[in-house]
C-alpha atoms as a PDB file:
ATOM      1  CA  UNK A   1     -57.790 -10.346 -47.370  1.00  0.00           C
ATOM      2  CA  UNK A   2     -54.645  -9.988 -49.869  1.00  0.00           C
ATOM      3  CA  UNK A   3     -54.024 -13.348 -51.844  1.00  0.00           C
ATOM      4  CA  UNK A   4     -50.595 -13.459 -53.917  1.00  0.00           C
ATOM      5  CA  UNK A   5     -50.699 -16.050 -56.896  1.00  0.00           C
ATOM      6  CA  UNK A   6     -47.159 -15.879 -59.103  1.00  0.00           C
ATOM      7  CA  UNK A   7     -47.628 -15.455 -63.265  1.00  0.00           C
ATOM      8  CA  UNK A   8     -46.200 -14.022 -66.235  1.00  0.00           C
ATOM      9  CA  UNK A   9     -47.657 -10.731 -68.221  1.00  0.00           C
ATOM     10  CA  UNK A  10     -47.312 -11.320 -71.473  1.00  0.00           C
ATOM     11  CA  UNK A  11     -49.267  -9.619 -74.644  1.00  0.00           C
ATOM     12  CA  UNK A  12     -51.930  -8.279 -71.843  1.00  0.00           C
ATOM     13  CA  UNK A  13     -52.501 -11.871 -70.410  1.00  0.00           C
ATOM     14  CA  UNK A  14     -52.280 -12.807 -67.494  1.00  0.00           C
ATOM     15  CA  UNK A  15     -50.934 -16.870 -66.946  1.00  0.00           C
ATOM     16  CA  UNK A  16     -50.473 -18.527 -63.693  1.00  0.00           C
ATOM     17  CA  UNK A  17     -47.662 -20.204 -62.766  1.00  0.00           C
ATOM     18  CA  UNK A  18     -49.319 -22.773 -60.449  1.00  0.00           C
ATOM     19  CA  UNK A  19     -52.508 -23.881 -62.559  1.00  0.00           C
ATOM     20  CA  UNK A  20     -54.938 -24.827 -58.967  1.00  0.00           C
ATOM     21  CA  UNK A  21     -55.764 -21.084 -58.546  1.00  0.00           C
ATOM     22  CA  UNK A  22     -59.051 -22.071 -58.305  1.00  0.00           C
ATOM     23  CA  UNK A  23     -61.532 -20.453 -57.670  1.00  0.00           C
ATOM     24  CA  UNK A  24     -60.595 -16.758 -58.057  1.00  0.00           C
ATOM     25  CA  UNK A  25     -63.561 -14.467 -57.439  1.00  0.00           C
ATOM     26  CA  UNK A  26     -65.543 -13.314 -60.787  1.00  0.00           C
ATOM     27  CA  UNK A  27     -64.657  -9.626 -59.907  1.00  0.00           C
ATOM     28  CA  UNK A  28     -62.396  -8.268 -57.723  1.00  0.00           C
ATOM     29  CA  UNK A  29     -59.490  -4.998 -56.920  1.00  0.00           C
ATOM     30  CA  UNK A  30     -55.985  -5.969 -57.465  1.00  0.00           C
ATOM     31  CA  UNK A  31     -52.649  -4.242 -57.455  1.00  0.00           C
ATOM     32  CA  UNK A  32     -50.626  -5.816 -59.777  1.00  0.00           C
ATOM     33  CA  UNK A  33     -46.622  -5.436 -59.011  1.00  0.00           C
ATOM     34  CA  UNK A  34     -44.058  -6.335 -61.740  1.00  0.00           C
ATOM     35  CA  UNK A  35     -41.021  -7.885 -60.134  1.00  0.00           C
ATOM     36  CA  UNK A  36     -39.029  -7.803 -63.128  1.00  0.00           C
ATOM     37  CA  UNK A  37     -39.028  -7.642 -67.069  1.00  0.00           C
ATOM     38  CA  UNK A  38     -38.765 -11.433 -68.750  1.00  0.00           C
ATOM     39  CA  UNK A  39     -36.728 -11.030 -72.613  1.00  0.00           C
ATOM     40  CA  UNK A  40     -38.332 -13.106 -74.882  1.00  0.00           C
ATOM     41  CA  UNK A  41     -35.271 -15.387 -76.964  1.00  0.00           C
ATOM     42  CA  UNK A  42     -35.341 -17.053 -79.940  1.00  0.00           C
ATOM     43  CA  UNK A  43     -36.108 -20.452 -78.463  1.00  0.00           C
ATOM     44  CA  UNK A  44     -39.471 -19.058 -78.072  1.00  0.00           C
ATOM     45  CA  UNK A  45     -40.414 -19.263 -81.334  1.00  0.00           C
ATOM     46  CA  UNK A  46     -38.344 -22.134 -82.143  1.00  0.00           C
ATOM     47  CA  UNK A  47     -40.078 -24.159 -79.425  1.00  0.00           C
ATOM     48  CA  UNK A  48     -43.077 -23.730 -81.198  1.00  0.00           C
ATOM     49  CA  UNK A  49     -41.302 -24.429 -84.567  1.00  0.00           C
ATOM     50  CA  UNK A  50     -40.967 -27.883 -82.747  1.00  0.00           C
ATOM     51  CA  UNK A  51     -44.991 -28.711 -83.779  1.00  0.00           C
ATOM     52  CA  UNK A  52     -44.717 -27.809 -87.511  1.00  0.00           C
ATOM     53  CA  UNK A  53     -46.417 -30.520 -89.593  1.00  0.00           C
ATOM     54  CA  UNK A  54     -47.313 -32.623 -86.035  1.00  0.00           C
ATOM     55  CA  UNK A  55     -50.914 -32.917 -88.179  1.00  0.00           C
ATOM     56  CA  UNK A  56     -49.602 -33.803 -91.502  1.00  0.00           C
ATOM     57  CA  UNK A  57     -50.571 -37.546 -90.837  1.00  0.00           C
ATOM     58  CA  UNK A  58     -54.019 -37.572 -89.519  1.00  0.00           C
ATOM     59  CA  UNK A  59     -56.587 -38.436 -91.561  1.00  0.00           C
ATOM     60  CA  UNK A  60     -59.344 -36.039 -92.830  1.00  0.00           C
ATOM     61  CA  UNK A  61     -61.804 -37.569 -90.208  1.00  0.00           C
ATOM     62  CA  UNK A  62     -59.197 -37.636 -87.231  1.00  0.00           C
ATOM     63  CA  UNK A  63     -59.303 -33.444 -87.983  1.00  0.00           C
ATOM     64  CA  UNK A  64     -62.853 -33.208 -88.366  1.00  0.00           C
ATOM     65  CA  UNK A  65     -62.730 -34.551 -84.917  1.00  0.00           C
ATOM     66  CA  UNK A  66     -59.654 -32.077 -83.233  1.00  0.00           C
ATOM     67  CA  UNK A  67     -61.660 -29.275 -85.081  1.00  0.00           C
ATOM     68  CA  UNK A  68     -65.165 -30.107 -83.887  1.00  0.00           C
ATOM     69  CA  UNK A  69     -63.329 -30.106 -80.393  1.00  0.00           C
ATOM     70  CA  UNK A  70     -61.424 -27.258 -80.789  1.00  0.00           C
ATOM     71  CA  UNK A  71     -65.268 -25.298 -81.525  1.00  0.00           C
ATOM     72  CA  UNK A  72     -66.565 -26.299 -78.974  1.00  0.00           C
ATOM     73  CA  UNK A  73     -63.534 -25.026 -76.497  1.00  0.00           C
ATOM     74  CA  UNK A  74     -63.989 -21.585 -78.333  1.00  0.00           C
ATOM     75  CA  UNK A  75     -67.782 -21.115 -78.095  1.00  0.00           C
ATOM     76  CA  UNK A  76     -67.685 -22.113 -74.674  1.00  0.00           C
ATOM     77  CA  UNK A  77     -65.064 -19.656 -73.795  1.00  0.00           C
ATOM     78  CA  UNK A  78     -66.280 -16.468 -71.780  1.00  0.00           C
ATOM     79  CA  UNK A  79     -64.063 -13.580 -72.053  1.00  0.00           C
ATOM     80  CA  UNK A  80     -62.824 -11.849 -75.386  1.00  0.00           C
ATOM     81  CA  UNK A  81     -59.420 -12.593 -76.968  1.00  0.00           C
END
């Protein structure tokens, strides 16, 4: 049975447009057909420009706590970056 879920390639990654695709098998044969070439812009990089310093006011416990969460979302996560 073909299944077609929408995304953007980007850097070798795959990312879903619609975020429910749940639950895709754990192995399976695709064909993967690009529809056409996205050009990254300069607001790219200036959207993320738009979190610089977004931490500068937490307090040394408050980070202890966003790192201690960010950990645990990296140990838990399966599949090599």
């Amino acid at each position: 049975m073909f299944q077609t879920f929408e995304a953007i390639l980007e850097n070798g990654h795959i990312q879903f447009q619609d975020e429910t695709v749940n639950p895709l098998p754990a192995k399976a044969r695709v064909l993967i057909t690009v529809v056409e070439t996205i050009e990254s812009s300069a607001s790219d990089a200036s959207s993320m420009a738009r979190f610089a310093g977004v931490w500068a006011d937490l307090s040394v416990d408050e980070k202890k706590v966003i790192d201690h969460d960010l950990q645990i979302l990296r140990d838990s996560w399966e599949r090599p970056i």
